[in-house]
N, C-alpha and C. Protein backbone atom coordinates (compact mmCIF):
# COMPACT_ATOMS: atom_id res chain seq x y z
N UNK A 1 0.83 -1.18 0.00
CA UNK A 1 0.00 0.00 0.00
C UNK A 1 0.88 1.25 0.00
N UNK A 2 0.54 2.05 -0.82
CA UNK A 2 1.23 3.11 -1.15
C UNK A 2 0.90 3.88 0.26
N UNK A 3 2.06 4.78 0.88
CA UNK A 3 2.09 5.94 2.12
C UNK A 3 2.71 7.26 1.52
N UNK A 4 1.92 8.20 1.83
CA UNK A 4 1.96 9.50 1.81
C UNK A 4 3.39 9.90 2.80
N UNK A 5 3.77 11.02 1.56
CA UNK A 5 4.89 11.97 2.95
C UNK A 5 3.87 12.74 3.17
N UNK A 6 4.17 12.68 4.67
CA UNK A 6 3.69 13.52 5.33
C UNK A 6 3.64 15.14 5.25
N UNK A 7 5.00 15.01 5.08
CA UNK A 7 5.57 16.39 4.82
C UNK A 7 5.39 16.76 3.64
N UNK A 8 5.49 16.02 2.26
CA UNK A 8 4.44 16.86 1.16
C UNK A 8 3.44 17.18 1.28
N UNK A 9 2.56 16.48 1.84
CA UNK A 9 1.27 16.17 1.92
C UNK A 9 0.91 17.50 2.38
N UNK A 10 1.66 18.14 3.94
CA UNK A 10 1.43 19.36 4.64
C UNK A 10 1.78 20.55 3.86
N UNK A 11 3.00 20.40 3.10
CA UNK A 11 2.71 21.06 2.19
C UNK A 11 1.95 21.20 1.17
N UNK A 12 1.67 20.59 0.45
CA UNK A 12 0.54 20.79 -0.58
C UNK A 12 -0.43 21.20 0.15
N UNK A 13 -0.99 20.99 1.44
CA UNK A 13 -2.25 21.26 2.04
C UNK A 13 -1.93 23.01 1.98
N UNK A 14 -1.02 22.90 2.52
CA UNK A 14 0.15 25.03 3.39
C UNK A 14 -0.36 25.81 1.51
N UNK A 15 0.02 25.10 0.80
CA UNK A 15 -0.19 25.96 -0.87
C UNK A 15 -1.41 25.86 -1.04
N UNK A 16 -2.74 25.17 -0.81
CA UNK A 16 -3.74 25.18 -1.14
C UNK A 16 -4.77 26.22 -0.16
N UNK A 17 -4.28 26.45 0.74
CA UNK A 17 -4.93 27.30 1.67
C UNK A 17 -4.27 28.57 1.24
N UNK A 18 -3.04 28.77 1.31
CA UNK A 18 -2.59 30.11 0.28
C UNK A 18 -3.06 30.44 -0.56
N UNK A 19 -3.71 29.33 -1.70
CA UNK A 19 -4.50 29.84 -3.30
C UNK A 19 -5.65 30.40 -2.12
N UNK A 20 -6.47 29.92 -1.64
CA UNK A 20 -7.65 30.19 -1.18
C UNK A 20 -8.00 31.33 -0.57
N UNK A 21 -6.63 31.19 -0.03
CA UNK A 21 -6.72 32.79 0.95
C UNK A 21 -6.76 33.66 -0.17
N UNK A 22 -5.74 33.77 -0.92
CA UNK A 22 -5.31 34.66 -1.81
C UNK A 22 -6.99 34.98 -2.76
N UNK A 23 -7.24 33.95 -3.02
CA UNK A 23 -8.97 34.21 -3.77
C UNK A 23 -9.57 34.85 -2.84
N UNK A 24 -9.93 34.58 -1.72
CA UNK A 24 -10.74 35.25 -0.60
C UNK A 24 -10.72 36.71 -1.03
N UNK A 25 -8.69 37.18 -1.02
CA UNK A 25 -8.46 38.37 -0.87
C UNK A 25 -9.19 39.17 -1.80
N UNK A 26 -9.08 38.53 -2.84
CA UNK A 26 -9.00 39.01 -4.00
C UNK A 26 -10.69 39.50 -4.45
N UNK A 27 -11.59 38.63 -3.99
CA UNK A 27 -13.06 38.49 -3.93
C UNK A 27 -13.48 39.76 -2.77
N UNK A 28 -13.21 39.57 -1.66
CA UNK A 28 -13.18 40.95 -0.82
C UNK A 28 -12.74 42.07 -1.03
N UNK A 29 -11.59 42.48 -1.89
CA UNK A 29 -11.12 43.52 -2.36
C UNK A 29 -11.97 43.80 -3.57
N UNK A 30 -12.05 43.20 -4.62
CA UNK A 30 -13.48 43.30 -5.39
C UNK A 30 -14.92 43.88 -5.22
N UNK A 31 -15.31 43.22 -3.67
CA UNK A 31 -16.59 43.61 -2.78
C UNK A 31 -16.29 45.75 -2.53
N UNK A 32 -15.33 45.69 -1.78
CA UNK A 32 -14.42 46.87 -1.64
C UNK A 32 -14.49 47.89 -3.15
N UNK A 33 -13.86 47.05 -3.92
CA UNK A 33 -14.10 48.38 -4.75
C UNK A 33 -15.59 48.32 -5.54
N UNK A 34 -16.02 47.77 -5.33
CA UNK A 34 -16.91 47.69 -5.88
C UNK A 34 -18.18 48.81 -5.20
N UNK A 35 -17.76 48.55 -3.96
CA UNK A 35 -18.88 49.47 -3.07
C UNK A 35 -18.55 51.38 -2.82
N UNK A 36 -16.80 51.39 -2.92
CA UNK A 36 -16.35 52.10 -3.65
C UNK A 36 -16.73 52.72 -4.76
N UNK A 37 -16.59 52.55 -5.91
CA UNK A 37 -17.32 53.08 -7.18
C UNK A 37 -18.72 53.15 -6.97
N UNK A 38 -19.46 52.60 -6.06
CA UNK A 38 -20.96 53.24 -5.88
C UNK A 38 -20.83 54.38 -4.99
N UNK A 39 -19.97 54.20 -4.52
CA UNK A 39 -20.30 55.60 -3.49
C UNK A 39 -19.59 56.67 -3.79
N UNK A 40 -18.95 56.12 -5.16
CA UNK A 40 -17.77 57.53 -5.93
C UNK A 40 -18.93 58.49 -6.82
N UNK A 41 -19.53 57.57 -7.22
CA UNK A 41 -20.46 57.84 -8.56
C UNK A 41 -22.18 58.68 -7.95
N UNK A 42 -22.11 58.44 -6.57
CA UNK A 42 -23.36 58.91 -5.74
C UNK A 42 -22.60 60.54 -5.29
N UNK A 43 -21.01 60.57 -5.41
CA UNK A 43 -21.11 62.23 -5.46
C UNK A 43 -20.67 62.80 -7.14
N UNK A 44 -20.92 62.25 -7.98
CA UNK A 44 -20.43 62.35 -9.15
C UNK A 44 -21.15 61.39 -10.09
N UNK A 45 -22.57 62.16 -10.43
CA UNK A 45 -23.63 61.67 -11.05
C UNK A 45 -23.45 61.62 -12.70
N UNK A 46 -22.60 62.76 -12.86
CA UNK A 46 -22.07 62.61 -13.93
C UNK A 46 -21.36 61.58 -14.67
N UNK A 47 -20.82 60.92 -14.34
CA UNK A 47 -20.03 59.93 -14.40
C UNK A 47 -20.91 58.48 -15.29
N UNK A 48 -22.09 58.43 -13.84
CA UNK A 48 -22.88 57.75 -14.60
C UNK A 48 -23.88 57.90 -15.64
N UNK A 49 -24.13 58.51 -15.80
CA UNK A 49 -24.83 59.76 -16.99
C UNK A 49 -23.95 59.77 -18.04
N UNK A 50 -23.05 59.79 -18.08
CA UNK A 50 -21.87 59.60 -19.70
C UNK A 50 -21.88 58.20 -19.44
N UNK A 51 -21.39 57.40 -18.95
CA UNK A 51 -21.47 55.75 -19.06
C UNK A 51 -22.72 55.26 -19.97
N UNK A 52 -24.12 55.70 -19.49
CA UNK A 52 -25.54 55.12 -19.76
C UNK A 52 -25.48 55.48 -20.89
N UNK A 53 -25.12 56.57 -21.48
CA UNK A 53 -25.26 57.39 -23.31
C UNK A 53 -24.18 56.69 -23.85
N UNK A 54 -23.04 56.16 -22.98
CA UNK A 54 -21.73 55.29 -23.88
C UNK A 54 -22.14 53.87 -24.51
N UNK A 55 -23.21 53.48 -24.00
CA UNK A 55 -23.37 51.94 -23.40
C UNK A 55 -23.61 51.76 -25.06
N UNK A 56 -23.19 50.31 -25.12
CA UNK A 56 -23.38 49.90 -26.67
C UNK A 56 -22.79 50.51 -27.69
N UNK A 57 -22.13 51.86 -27.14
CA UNK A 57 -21.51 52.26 -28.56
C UNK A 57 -19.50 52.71 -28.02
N UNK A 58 -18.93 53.16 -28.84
CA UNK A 58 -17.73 53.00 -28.95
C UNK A 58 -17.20 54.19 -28.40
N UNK A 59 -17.59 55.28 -27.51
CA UNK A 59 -17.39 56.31 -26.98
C UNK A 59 -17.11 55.50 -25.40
N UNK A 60 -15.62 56.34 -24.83
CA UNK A 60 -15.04 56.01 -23.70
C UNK A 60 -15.98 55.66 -22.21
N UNK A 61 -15.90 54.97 -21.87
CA UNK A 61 -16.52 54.98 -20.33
C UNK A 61 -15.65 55.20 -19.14
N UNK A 62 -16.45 55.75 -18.45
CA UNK A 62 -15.29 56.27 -17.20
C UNK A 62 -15.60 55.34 -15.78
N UNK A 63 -14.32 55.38 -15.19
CA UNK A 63 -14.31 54.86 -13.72
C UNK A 63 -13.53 55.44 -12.86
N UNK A 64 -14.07 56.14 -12.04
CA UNK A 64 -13.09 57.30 -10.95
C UNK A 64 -12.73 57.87 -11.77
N UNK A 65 -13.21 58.44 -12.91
CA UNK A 65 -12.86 60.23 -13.82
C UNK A 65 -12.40 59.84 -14.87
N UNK A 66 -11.67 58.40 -14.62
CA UNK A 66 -10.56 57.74 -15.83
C UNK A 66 -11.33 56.99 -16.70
N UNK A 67 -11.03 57.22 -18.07
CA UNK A 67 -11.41 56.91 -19.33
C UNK A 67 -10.07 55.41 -19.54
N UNK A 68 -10.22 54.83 -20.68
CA UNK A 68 -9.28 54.27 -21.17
C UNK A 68 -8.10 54.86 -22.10
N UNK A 69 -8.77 56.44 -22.58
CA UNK A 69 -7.79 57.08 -23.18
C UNK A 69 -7.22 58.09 -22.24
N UNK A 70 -7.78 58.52 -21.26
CA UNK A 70 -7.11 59.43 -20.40
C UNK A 70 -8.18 59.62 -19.28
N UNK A 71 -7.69 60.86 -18.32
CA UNK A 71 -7.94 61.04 -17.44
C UNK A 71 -9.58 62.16 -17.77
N UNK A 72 -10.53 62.35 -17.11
CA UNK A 72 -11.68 63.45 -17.60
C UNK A 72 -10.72 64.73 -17.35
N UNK A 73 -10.96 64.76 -16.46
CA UNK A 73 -10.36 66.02 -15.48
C UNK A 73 -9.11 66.88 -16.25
N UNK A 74 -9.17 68.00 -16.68
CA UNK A 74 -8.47 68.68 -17.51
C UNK A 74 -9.31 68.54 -18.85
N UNK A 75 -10.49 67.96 -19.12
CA UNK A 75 -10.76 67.44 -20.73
C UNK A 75 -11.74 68.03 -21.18
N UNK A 76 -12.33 67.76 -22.06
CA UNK A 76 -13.27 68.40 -22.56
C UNK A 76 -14.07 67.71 -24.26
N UNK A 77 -15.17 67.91 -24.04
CA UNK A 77 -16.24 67.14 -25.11
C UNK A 77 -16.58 68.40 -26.13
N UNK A 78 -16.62 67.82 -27.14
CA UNK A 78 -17.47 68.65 -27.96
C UNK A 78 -18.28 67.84 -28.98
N UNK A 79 -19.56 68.35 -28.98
CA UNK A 79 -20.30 67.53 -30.05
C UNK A 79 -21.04 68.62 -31.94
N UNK A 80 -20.28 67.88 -32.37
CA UNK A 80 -20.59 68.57 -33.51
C UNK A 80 -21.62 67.84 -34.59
N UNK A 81 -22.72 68.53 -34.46
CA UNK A 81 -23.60 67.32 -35.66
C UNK A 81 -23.74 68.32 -37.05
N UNK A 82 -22.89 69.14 -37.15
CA UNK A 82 -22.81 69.91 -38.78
C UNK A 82 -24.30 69.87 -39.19
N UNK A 83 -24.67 69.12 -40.67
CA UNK A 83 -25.56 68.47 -41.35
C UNK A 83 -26.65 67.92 -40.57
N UNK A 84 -25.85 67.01 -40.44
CA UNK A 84 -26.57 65.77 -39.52
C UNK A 84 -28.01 66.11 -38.60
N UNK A 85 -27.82 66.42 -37.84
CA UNK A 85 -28.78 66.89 -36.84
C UNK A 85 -29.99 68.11 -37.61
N UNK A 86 -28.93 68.86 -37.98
CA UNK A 86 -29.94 70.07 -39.11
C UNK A 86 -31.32 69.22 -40.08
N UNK A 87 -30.44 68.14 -40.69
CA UNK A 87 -31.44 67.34 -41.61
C UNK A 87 -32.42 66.74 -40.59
N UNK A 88 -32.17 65.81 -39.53
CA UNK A 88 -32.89 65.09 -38.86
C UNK A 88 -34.33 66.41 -38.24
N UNK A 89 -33.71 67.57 -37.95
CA UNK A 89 -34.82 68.22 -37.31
C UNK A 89 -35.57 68.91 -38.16
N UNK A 90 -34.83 68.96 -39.63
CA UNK A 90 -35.85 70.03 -40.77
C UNK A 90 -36.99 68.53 -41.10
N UNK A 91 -36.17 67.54 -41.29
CA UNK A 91 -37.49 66.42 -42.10
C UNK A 91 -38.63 66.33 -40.72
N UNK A 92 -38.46 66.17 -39.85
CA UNK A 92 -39.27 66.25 -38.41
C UNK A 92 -40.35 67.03 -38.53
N UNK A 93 -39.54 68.35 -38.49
CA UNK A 93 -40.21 70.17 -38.53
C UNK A 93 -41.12 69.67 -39.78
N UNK A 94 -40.96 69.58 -41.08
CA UNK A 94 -41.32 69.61 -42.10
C UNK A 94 -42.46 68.30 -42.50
N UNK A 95 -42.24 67.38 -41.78
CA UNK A 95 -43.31 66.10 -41.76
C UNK A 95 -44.46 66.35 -40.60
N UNK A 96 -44.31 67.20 -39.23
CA UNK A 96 -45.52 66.95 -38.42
C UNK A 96 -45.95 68.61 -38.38
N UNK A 97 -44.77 69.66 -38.14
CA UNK A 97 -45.33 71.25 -38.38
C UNK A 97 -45.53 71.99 -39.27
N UNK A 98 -46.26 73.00 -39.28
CA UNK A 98 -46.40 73.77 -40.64
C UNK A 98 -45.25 74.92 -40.53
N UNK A 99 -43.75 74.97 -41.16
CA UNK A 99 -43.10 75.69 -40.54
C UNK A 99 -42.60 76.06 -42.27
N UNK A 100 -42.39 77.61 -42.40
CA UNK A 100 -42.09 78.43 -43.33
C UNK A 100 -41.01 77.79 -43.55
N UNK A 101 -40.57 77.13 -44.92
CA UNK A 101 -39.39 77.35 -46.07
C UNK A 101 -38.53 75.60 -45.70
N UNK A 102 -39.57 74.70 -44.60
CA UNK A 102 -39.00 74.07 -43.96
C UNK A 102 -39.43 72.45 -45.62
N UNK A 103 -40.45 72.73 -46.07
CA UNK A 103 -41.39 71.45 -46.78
C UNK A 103 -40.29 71.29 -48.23
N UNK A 104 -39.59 71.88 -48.27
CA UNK A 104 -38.90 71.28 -50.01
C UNK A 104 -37.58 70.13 -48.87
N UNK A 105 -37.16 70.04 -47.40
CA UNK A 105 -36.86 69.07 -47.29
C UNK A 105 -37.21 67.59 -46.59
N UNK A 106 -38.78 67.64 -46.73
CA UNK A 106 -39.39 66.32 -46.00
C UNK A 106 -38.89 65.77 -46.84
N UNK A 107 -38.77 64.72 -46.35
CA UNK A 107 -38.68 63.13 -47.05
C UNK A 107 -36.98 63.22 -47.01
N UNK A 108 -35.62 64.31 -46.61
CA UNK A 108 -34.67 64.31 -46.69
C UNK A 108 -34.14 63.14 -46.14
N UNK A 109 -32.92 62.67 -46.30
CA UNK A 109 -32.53 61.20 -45.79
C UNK A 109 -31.47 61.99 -45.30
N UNK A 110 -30.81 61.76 -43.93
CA UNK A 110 -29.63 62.17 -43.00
C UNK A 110 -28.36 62.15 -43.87
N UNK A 111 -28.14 62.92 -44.46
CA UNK A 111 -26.51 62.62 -44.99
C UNK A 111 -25.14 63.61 -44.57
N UNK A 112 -25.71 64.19 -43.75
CA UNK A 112 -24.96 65.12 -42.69
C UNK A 112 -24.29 64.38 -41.96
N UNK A 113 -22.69 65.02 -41.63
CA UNK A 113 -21.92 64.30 -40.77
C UNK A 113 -21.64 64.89 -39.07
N UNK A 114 -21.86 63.95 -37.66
CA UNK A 114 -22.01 64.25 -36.39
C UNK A 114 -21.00 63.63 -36.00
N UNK A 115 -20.11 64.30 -35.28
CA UNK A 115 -18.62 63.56 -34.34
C UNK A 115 -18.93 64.11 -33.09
N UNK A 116 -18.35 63.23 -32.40
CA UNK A 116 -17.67 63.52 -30.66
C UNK A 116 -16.67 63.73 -30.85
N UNK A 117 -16.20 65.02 -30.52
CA UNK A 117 -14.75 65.45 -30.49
C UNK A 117 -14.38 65.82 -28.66
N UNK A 118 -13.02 64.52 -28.57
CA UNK A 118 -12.67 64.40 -27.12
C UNK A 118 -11.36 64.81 -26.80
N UNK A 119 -11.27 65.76 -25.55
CA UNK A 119 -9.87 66.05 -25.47
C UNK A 119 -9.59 65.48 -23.63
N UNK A 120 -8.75 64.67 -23.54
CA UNK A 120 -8.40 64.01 -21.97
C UNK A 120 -7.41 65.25 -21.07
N UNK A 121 -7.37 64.84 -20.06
CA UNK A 121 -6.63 65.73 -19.14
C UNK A 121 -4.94 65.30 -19.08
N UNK A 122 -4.61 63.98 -20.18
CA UNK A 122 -3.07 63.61 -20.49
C UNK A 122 -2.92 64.50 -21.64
N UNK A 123 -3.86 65.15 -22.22
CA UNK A 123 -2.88 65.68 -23.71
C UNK A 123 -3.80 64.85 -25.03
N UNK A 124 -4.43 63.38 -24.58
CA UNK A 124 -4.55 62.71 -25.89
C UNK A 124 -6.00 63.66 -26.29
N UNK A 125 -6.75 63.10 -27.47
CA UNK A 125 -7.24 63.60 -28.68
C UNK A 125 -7.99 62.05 -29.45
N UNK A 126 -9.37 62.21 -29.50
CA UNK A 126 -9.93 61.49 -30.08
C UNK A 126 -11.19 61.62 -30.75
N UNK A 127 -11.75 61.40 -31.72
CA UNK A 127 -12.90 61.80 -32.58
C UNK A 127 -13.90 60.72 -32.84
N UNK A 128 -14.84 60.81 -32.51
CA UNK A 128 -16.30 59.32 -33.19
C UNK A 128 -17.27 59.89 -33.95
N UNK A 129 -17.28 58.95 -34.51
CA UNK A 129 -18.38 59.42 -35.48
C UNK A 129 -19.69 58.94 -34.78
N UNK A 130 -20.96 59.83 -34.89
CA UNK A 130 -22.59 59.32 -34.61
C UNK A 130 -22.98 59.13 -35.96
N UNK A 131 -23.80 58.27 -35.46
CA UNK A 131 -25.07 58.06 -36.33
C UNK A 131 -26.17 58.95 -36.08
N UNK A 132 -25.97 59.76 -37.71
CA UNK A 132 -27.01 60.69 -37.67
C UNK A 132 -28.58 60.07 -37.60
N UNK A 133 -29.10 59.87 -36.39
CA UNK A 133 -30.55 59.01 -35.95
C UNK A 133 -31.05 60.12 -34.82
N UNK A 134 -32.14 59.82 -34.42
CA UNK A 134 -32.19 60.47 -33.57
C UNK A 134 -32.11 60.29 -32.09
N UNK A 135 -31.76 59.20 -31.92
CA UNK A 135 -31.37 58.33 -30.84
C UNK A 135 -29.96 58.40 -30.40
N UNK A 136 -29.25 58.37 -31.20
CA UNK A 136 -27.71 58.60 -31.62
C UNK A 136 -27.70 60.26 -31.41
N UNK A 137 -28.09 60.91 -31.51
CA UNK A 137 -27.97 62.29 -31.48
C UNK A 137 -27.88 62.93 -30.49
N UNK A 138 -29.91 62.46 -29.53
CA UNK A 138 -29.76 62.73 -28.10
C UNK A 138 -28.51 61.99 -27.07
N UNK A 139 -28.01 60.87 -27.62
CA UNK A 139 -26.75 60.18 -26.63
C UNK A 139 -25.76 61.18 -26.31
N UNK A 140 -25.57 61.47 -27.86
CA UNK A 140 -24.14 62.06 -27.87
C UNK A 140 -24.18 63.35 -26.95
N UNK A 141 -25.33 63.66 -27.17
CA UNK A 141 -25.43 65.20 -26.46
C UNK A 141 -25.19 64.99 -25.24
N UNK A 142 -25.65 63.87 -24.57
CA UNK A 142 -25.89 63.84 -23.69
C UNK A 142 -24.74 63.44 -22.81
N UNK A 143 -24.02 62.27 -23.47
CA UNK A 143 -22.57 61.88 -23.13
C UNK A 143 -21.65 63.54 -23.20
N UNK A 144 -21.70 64.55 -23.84
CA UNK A 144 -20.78 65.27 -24.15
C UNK A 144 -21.15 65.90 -22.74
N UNK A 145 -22.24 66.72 -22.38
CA UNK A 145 -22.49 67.46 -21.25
C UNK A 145 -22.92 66.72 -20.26
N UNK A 146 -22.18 65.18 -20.02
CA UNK A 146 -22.32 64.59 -18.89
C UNK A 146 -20.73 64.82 -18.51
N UNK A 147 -19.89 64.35 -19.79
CA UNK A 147 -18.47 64.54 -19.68
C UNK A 147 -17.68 66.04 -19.32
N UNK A 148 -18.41 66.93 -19.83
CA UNK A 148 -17.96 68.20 -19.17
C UNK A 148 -18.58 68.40 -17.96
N UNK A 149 -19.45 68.04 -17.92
CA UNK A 149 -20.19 68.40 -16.70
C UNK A 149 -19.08 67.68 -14.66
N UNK A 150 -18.53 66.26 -15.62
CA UNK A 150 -17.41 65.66 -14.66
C UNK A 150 -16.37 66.18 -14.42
N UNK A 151 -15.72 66.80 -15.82
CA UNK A 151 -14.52 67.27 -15.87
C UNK A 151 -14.52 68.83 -14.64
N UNK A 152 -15.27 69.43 -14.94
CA UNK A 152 -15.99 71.09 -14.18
C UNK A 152 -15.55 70.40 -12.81
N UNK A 153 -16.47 69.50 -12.36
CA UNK A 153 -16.87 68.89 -11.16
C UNK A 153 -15.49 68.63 -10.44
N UNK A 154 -14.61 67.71 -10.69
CA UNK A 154 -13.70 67.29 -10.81
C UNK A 154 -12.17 68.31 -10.69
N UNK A 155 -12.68 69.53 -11.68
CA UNK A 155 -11.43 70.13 -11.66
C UNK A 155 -11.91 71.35 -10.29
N UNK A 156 -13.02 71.48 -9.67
CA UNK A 156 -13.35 72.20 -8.53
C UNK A 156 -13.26 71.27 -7.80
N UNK A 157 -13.30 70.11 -7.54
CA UNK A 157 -12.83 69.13 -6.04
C UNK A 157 -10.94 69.19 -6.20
N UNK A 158 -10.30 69.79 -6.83
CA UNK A 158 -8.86 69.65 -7.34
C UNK A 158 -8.71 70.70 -6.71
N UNK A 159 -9.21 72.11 -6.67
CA UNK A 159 -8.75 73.33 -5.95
C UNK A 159 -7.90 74.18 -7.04
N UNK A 160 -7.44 75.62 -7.05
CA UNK A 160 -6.85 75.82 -8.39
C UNK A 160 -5.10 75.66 -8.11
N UNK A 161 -4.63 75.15 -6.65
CA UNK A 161 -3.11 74.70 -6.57
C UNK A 161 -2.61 73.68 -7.00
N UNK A 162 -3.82 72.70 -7.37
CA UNK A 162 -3.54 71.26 -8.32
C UNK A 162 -3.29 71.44 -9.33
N UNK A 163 -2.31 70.30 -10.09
CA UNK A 163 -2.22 70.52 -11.50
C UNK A 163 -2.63 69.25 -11.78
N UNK A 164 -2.95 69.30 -13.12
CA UNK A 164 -3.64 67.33 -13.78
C UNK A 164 -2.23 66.39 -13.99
N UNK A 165 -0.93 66.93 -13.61
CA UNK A 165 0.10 66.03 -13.68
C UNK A 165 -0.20 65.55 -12.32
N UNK A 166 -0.28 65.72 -11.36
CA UNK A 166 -0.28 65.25 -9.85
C UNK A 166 -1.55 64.14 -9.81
N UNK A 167 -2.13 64.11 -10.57
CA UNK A 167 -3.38 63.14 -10.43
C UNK A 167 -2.99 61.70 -11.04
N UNK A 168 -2.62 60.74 -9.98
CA UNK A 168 -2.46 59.77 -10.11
C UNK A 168 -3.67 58.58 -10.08
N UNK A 169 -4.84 58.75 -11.10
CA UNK A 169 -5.91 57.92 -11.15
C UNK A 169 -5.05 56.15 -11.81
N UNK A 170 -5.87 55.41 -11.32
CA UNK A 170 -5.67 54.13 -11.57
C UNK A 170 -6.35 53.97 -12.69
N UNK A 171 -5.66 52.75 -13.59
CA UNK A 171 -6.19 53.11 -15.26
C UNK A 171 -7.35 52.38 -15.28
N UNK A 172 -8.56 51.99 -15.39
CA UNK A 172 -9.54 51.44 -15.25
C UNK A 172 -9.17 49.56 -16.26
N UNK A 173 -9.78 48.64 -15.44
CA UNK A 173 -9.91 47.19 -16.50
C UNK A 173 -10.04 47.32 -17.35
N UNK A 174 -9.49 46.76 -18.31
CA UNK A 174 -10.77 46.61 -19.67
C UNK A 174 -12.35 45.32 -19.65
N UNK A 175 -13.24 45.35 -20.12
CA UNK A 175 -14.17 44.70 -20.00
C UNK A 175 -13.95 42.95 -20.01
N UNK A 176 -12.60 42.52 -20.94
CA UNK A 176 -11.92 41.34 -21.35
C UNK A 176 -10.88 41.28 -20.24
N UNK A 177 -10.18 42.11 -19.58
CA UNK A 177 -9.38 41.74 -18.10
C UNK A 177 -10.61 41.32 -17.31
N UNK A 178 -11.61 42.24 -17.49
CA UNK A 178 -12.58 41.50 -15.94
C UNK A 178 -12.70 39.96 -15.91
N UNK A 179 -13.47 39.99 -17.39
CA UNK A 179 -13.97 38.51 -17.87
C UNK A 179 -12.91 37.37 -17.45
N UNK A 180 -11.74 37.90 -17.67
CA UNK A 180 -10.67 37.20 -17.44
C UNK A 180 -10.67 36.80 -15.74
N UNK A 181 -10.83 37.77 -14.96
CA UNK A 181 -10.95 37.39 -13.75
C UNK A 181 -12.13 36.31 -13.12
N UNK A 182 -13.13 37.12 -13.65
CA UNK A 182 -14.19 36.28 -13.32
C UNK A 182 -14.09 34.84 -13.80
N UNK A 183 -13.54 34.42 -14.90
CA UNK A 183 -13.53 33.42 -15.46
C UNK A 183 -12.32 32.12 -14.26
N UNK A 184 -11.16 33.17 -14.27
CA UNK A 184 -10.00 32.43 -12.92
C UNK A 184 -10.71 31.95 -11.90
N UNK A 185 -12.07 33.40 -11.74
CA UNK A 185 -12.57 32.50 -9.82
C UNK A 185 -13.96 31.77 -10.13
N UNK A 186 -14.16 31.73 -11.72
CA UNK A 186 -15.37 30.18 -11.62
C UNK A 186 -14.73 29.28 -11.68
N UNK A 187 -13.38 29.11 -12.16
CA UNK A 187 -12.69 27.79 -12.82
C UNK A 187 -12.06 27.09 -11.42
N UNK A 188 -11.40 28.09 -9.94
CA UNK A 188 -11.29 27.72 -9.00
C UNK A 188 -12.22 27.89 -7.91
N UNK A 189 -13.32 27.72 -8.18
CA UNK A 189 -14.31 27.34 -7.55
C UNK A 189 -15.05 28.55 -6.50
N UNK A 190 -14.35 29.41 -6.61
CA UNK A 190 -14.76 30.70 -5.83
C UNK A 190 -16.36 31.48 -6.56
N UNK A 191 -16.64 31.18 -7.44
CA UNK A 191 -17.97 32.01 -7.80
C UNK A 191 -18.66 30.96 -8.53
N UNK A 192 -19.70 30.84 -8.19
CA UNK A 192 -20.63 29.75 -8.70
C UNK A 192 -21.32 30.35 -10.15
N UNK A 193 -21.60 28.88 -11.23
CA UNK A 193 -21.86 29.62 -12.34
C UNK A 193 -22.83 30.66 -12.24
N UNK A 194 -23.95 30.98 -11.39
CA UNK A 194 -24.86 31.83 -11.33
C UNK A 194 -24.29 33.35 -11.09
N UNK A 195 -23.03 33.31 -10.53
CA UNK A 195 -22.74 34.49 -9.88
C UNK A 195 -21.81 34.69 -10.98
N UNK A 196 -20.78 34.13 -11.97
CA UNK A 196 -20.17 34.02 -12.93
C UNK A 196 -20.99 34.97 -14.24
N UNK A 197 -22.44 34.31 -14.27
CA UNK A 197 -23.30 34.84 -15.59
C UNK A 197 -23.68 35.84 -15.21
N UNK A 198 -24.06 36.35 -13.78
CA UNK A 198 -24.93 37.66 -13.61
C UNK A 198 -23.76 38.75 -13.37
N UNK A 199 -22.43 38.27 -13.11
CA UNK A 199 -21.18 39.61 -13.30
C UNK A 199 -20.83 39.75 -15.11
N UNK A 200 -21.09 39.12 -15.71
CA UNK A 200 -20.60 38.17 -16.98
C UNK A 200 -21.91 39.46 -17.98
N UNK A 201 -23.40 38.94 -17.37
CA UNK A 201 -23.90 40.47 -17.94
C UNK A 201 -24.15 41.62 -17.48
N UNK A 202 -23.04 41.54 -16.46
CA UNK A 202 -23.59 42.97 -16.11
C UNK A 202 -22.66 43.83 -17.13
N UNK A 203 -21.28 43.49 -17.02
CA UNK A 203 -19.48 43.88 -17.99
C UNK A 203 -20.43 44.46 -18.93
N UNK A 204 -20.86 43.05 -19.77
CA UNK A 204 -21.62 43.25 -21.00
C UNK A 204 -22.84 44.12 -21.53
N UNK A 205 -23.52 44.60 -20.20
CA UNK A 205 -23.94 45.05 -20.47
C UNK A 205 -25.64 44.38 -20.81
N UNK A 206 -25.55 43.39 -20.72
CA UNK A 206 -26.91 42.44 -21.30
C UNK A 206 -27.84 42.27 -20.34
């Protein structure tokens, strides 16, 4: 009959309680920030207000001020719908009101061009295009003067002796690092598939 060392044995037991602990940690610190970012975002409504207009589309989301391209704070939104928006509100005006000089463009089809033009508090620079819709339109607006509205916020909790080099924000996950995590603590047994799928859509969004 085969006998165990003892002394591996205690060890392997000493490393398996280390993984465990270490998951524990890792699951509680999670809990932590997690309760964290609710109570960041309950003085900084803004925050979540640009997230909800980001959702589904390809414009930055923020966590503690931080974008994936930069920091809010120092930044600034601008939304430009040129065309775009002009057409969407003359065919509108022109299909339900009786409005002077507005009727030679009903029936116009959107061919006007609408960007988010983004500037971060590092220096970077980024541009999206909307979809001239009208759904797409109110977002953008709405993402833009949610995003200034943080940055304002943000650069008055800073005081005017701060500068945006001194702001050492933590760079936020990406949605595929989380997954990645979550996926480590179903596979070692720390989150049950139920708790796996309901973090799994929340990332996502679903």
């Amino acid at each position: 009959m085969f006998k165990r060392d003892p002394e591996k044995s205690a060890q392997k037991a000493a490393e398996r309680e280390k993984k465990q602990q270490a998951l524990r940690e890792a699951v509680d610190k999670r809990k932590e920030d997690k309760e964290a970012l609710k109570d960041w975002r309950k003085l900084h409504p803004a925050e979540k207000t640009m997230n909800t207009a980001a959702m589904m589309r390809l414009w930055p989301s923020s966590k503690f001020g931080v974008t994936g391209q930069g920091p809010v704070l120092g930044g600034r939104a601008e939304f430009v719908d040129a065309g775009a928006h002009k057409a969407w509100t003359a065919t509108r005006l022109a299909g339900g009101v009786a409005t002077a000089g507005l009727s030679t463009v009903a029936g116009r089809k959107n061919k006007g061009s609408a960007v988010i033009n983004l500037t971060f508090g590092n220096g970077a620079a980024q541009t999206y295009k909307v979809t001239p819709d009208s759904t797409a339109l109110r977002a953008a607006n709405q993402y833009v003067n949610a995003f200034n509205a943080l940055a304002a916020q943000l650069d008055d909790e800073e005081g005017p002796s701060s500068s945006i080099e001194e702001v050492q924000a933590p760079q936020p996950l990406s949605v595929a690092d989380e997954l990645g995590k979550l996926k480590a603590l179903l596979e070692q047994g720390v989150l049950t598939q139920d708790e796996f799928d309901q973090q799994k859509s929340r990332l996502l969004g679903t």
